[in-house]
Protein backbone atom coordinates (compact mmCIF):
# COMPACT_ATOMS: atom_id res chain seq x y z
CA UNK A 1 118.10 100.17 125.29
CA UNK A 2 120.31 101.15 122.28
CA UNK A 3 120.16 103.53 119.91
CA UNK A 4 117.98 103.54 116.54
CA UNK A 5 120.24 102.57 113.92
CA UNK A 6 120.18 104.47 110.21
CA UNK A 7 121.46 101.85 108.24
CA UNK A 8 123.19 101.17 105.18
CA UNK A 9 122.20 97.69 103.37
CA UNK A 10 123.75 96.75 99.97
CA UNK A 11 123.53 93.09 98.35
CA UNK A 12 126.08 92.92 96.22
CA UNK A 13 125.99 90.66 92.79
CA UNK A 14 129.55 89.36 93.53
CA UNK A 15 131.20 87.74 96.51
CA UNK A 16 133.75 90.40 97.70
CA UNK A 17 135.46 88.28 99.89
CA UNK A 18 136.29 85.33 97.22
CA UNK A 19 139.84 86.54 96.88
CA UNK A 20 142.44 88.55 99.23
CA UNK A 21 142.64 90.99 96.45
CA UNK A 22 138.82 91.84 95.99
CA UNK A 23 138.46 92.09 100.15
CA UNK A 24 140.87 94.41 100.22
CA UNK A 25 139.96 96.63 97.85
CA UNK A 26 136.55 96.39 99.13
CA UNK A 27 137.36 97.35 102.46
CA UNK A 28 139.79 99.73 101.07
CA UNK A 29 136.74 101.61 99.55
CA UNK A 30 135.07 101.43 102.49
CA UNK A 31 137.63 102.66 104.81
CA UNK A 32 139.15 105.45 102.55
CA UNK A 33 135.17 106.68 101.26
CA UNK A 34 133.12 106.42 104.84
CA UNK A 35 135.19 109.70 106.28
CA UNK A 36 134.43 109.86 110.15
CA UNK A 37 132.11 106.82 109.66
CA UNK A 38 134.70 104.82 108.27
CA UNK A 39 135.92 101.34 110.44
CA UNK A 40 139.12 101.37 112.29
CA UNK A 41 138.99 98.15 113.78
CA UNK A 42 138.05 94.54 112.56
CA UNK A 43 137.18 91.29 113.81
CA UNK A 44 138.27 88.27 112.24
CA UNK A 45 136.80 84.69 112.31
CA UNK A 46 137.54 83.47 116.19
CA UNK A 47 139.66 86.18 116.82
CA UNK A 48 140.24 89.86 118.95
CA UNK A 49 138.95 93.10 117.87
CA UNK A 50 142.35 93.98 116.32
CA UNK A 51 143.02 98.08 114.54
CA UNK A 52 141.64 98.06 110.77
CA UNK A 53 144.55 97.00 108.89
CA UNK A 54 143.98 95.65 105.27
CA UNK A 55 147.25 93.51 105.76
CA UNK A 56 145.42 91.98 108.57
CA UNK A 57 141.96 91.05 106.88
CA UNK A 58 143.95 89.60 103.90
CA UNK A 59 145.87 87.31 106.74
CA UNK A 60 142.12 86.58 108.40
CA UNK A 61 140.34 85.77 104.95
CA UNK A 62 143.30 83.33 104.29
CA UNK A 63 143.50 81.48 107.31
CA UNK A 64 139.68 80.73 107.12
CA UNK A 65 138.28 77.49 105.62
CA UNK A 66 135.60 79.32 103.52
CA UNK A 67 134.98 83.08 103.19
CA UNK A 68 134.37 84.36 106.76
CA UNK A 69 132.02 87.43 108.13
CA UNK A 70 134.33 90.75 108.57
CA UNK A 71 132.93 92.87 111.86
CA UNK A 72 134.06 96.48 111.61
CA UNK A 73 133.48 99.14 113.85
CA UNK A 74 134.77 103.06 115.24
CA UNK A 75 135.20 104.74 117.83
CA UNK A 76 131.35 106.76 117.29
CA UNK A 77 129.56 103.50 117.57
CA UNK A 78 129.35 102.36 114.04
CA UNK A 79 128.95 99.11 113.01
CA UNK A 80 129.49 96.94 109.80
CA UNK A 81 129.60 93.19 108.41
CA UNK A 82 130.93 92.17 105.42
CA UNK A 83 129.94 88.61 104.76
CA UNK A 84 128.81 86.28 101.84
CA UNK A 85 125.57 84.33 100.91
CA UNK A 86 124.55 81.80 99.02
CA UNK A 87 125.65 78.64 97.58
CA UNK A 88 127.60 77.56 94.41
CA UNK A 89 130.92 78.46 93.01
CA UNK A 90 130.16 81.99 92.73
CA UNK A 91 127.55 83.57 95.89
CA UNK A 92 127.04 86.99 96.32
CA UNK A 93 128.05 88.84 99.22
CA UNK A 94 126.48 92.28 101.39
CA UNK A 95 127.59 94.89 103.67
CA UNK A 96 125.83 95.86 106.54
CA UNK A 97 126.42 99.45 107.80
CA UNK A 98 124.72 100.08 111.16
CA UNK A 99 124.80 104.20 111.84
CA UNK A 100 123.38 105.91 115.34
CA UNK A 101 120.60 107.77 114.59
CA UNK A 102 122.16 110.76 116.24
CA UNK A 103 125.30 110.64 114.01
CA UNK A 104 123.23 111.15 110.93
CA UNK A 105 122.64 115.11 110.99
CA UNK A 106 124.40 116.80 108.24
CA UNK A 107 126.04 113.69 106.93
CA UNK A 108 124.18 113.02 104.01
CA UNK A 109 126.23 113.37 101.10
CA UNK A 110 128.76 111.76 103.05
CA UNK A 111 126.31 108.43 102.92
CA UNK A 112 125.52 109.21 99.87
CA UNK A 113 129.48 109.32 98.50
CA UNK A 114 129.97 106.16 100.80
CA UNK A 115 126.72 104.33 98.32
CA UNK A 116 128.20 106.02 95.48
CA UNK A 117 131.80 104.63 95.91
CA UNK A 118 130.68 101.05 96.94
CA UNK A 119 128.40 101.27 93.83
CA UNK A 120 130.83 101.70 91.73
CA UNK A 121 133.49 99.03 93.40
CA UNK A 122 131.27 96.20 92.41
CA UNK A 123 127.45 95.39 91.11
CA UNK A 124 125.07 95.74 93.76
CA UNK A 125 121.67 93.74 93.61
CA UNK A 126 120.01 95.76 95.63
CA UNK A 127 120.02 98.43 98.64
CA UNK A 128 118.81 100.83 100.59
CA UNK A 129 119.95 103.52 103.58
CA UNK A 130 116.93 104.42 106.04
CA UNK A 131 116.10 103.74 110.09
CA UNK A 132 115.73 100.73 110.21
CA UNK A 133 112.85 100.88 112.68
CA UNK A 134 111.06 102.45 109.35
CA UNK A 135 111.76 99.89 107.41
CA UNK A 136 110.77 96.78 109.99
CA UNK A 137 107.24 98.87 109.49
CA UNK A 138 107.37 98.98 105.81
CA UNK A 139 107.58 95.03 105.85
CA UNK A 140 110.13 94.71 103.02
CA UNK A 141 110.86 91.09 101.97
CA UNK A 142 114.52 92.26 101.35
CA UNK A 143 114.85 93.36 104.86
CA UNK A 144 114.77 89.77 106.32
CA UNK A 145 116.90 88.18 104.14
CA UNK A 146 119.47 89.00 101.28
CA UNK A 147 119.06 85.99 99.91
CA UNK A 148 115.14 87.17 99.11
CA UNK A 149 113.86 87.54 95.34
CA UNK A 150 115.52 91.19 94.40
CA UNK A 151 111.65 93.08 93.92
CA UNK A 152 111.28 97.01 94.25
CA UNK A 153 109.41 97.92 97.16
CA UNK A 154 109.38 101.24 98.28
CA UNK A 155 111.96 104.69 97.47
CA UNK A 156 113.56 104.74 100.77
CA UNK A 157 115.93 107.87 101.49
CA UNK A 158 118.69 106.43 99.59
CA UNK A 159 117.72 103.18 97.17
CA UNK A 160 119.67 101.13 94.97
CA UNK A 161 118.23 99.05 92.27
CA UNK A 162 120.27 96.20 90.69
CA UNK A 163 120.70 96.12 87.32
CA UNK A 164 118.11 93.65 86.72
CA UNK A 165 115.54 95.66 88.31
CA UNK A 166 116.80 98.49 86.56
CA UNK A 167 115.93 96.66 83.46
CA UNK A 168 112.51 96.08 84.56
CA UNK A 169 111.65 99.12 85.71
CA UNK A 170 112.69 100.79 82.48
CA UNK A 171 116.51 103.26 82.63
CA UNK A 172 114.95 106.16 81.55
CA UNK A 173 112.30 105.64 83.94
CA UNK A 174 114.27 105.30 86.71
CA UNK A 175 116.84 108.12 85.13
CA UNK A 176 113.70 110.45 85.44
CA UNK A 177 113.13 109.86 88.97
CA UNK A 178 111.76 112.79 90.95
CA UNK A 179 114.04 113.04 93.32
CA UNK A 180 117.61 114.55 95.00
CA UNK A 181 119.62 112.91 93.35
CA UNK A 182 119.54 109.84 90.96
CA UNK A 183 123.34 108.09 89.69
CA UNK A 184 123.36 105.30 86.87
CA UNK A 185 125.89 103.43 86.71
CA UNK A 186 128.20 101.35 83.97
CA UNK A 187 127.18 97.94 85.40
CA UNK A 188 123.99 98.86 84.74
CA UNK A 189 122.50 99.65 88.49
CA UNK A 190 121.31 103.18 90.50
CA UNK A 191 120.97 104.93 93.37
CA UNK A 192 118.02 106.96 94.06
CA UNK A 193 118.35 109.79 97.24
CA UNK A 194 114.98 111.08 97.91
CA UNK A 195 115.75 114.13 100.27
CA UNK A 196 118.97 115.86 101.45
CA UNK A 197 119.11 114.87 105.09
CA UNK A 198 118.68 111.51 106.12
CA UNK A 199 117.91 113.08 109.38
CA UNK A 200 114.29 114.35 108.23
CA UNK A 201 113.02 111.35 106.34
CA UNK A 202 110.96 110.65 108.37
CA UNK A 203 108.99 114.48 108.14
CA UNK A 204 106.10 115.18 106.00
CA UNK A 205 108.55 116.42 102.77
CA UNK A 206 110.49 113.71 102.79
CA UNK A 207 107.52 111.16 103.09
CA UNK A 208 106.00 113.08 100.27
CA UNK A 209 109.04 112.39 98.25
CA UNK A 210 109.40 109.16 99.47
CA UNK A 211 105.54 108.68 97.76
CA UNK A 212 106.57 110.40 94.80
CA UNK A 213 109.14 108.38 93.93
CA UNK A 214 107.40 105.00 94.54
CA UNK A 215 104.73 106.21 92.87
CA UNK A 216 106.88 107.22 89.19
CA UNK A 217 108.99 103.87 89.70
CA UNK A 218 106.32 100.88 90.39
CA UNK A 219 102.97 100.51 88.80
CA UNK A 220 100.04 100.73 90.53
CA UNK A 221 100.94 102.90 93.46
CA UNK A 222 98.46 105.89 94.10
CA UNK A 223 101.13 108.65 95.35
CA UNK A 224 98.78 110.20 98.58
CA UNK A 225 97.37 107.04 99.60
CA UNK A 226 101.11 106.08 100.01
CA UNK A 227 102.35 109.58 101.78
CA UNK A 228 99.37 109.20 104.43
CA UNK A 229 100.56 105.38 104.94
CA UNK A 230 104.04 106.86 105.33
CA UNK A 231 102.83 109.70 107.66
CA UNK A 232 101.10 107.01 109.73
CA UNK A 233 104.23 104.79 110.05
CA UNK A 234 105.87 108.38 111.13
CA UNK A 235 103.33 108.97 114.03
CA UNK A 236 103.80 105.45 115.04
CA UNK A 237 107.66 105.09 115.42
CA UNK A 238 107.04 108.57 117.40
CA UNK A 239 104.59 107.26 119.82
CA UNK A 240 105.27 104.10 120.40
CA UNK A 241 108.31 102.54 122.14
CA UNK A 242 110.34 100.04 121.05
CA UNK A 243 109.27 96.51 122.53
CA UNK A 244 111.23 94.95 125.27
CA UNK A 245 111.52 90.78 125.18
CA UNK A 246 109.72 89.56 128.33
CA UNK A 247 111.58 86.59 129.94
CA UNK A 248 108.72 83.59 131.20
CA UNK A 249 110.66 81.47 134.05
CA UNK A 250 109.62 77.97 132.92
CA UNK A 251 111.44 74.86 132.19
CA UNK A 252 111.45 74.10 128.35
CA UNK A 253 109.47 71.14 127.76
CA UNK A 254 110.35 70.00 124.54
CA UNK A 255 113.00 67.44 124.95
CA UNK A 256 112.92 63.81 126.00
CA UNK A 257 114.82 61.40 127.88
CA UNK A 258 117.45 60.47 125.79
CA UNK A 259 117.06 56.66 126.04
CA UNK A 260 113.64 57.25 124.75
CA UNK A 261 114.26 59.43 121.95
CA UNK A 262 112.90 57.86 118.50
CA UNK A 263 115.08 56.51 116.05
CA UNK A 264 115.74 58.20 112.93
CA UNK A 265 113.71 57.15 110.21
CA UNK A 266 115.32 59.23 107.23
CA UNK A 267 117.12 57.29 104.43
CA UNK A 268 120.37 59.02 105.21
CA UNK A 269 120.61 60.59 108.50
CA UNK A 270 124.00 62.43 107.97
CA UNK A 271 123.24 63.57 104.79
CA UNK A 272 120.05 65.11 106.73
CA UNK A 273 121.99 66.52 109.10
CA UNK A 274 124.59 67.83 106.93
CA UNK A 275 121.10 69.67 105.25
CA UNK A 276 120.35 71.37 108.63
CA UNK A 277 124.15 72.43 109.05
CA UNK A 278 123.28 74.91 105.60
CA UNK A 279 120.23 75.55 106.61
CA UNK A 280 121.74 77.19 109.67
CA UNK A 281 124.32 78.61 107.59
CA UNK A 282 122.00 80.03 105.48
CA UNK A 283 120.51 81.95 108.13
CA UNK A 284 123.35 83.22 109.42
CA UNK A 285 124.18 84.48 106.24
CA UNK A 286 120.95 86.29 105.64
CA UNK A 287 120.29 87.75 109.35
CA UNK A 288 123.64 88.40 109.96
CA UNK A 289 123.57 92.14 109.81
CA UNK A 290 120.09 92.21 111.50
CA UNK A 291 120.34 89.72 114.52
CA UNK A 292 123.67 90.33 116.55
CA UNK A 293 126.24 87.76 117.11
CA UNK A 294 124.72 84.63 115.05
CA UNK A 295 128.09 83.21 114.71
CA UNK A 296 129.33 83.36 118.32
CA UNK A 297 127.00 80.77 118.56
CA UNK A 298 126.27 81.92 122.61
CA UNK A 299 123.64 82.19 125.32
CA UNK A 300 123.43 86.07 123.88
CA UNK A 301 122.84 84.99 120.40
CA UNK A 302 119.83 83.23 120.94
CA UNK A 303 118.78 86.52 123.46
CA UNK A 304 119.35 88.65 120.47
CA UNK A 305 117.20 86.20 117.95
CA UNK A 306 113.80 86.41 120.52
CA UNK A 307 114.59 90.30 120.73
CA UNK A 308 114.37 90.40 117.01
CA UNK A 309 111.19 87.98 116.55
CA UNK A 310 109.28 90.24 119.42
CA UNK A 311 109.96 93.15 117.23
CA UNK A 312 108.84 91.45 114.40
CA UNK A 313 104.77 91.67 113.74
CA UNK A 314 104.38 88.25 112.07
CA UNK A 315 101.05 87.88 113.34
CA UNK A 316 99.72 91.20 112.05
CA UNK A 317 98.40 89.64 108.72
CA UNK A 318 95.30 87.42 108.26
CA UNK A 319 96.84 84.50 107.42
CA UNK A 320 100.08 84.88 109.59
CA UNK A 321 103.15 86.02 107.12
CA UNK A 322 104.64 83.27 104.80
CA UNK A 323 107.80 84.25 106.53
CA UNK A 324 107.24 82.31 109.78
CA UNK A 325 106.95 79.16 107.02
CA UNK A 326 110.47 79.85 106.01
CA UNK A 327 111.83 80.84 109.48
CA UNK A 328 110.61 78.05 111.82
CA UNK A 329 113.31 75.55 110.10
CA UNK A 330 115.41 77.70 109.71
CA UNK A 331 115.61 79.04 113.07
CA UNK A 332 115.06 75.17 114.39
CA UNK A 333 118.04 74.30 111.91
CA UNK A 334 120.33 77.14 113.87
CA UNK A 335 119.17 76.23 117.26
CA UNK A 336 119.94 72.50 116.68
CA UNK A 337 123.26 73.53 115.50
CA UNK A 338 124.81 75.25 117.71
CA UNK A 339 123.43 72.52 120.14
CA UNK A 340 125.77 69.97 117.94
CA UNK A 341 128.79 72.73 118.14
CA UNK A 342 128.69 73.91 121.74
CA UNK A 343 127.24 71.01 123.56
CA UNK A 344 128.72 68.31 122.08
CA UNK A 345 125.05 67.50 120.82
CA UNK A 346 124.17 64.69 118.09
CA UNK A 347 121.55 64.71 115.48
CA UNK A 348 118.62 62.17 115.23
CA UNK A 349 116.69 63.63 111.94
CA UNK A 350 113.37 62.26 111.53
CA UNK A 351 110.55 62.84 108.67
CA UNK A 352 108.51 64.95 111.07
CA UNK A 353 110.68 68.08 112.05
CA UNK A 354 109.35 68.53 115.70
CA UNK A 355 110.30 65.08 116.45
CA UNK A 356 113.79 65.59 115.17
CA UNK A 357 115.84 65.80 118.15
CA UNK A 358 119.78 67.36 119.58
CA UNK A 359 121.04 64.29 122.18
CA UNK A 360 123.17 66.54 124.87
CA UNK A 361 124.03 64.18 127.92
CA UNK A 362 121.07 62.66 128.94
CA UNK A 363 118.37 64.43 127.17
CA UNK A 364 117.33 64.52 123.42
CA UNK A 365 115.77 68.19 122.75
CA UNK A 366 113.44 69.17 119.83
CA UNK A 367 114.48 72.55 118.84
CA UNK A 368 111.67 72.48 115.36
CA UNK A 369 108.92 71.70 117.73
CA UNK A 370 110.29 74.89 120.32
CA UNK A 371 110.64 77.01 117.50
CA UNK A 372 107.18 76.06 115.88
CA UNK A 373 105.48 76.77 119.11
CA UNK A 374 107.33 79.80 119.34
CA UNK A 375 105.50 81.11 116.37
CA UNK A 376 102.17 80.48 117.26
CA UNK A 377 101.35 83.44 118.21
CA UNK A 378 102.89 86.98 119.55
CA UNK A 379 102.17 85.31 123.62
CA UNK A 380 103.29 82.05 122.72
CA UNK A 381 106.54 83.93 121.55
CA UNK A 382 106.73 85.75 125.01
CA UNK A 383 106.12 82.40 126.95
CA UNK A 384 108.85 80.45 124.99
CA UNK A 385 112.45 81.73 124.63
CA UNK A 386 115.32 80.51 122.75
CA UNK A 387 117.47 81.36 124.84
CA UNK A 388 115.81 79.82 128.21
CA UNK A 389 115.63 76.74 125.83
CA UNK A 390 119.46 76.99 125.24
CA UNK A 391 120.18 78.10 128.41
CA UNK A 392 117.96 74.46 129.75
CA UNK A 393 120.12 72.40 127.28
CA UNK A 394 123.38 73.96 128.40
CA UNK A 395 122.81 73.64 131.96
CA UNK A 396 122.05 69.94 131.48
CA UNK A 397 124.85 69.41 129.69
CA UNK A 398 127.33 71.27 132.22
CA UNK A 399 126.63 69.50 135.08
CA UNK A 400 127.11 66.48 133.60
């Protein structure tokens, strides 16, 4: 199993990538400002892990149809995406820094100057730095999607706060935070560093600062009844070991032959289609940094989406979280996608998702209705993989 990652999230007001300019003096920032955690190699849309040249990303960014996902990555493991979201003439975009856990020792002010720097080269919404095993816990709507209404949550180690939320939360307020170190910035945002060392946030002072801080920026929070929820998420993450996906050998069964499959009963089927190609895009672009390899559009990327969900506790609330309402079509809008893409698969939209069905060769499968059932419950997540359903579809469709 890999590493925990300390990560560095940022939502950024502006798309970054709208012009060759702004990419590259985004990822100039980000290469000259990240010192030994800086990228030195890229990967384009559909092309090689190539050495970080901004030359090179300007060439990528041009060749692409739209504004394409940047991969980044060094020689000490870390990892980055630069990618946009959102719809419209002018979406916003994010950067997702993924950091070992062992790498973080020591380099604090060197994430912190990183934050600072990409601060300051354009608006940020919102964003934090933090494990990200911490933050799964702290159940964050902004960690599952940037797309997400921008809200204030919880002082991480490092948070930034848009300049909208800055607004709401009051400047001075947030100027007055207890805490390392607070920066506000022209464009009206700030960072917030809670404790020195990344490395110890998750130790009884830097959960008490943590507190402290939530506690002087957002109403209604009683400081120690938050630093003993905080210690308790601390003795968790330190007893209990990460989750691995459990694999049920069983043929998928939703999917019908395809001379049976119903016909579409949708005013206009391609324009319904065309609605589930953004959906999928959509959640590309907001699980992007979170979910490896969406846009390889593989057997791996759907083994990397059930690895995510089993991390997920989406059944720990009484009702079950609102978010399996907004992932079930949109993870049934991916699935069905890359179905159409890779297999050569065709649409048949009908009113009632789960009997919207992929034709691939002889078969017409229901990816709403596998994902639905996949979110039943934690078991019925165990017993039904996406990517045994993928794997089903694809088999089908090579041997014919």
């Amino acid at each position: 199993m890999s590493e925990p990652n300390f990560e560095l999230r940022i939502v950024f007001r502006a798309n970054v990538l709208a012009s060759a300019d702004k990419a590259r003096a985004f990822v100039d920032v980000l290469r000259s400002r990240g010192g030994d955690l800086a990228p030195t190699r890229f990967n384009g849309p559909n092309e090689p892990e190539a050495p970080l040249e901004l030359d090179a990303v300007v060439s990528a960014l041009e060749r692409a149809r739209k504004p394409p996902d940047i991969w980044l990555a060094n020689e000490l493991g870390v990892r980055s995406v630069l990618g946009a979201y959102g719809k419209g003439r002018d979406p916003g975009s994010y950067l997702f820094v993924d950091i070992p856990q062992s790498l973080v020792r020591g380099r604090g002010d060197q994430i912190i100057e990183l934050a600072d720097a990409l601060c300051r080269a354009s608006a940020p919404l919102f964003g934090r730095s933090h494990l990200e095993a911490d933050v799964k816990l702290a159940k964050d709507p902004n960690w599952t999607s940037a797309s997400a209404p921008q809200q204030f949550h919880q002082a991480y180690w490092l948070t930034i706060l848009g300049a909208g939320l800055v607004k709401k939360i009051g400047a001075e307020r947030v100027a007055s935070t207890p805490a390392y170190r607070v920066e506000m910035y022209k464009n009206g945002s700030a960072l917030v560093v809670t404790t020195r060392d990344p490395a110890d946030a998750l130790s009884p002072a830097a959960r008490e600062a943590q507190a402290r801080a939530t506690a002087h920026l957002r109403d209604g929070v009683d400081a120690e009844q938050l630093r003993a929820t905080l210690l308790e998420r601390t003795a968790k993450l330190a007893t209990t070991p990460a989750p691995s996906p459990v694999r049920v050998i069983a043929e998928p069964s939703e999917w019908r032959p395809a001379a049976e499959v119903l016909a579409s009963d949708v005013d206009d089927p391609e324009a319904e289609a065309d609605r589930y190609s953004d959906d999928a895009e959509d959640f590309i672009a907001g699980f992007h940094g979170d979910i490896e390899g969406l846009t390889r559009e593989t057997a791996d990327s759907f083994r990397h989406i059930d690895e995510y969900l089993l991390m997920r506790d989406y059944w720990h609330d009484d009702p079950p979280s609102q978010a399996i309402d907004l992932l079930v079509p949109a993870i049934g809008a991916y699935v069905g996608t890359v179905m159409v893409n890779k297999l050569d698969g065709r649409w048949v939209p009908r009113k009632n998702p789960d009997e919207t069905a992929v034709i691939v060769g002889d078969r017409a499968w229901q990816p709403f209705l596998r994902v639905r059932r996949m979110f039943e419950s934690y078991d019925a997540m165990l017993a039904h993989p996406l990517a045994l359903f993928y794997e089903t579809a694809a088999r089908g469709y090579s041997d014919g």
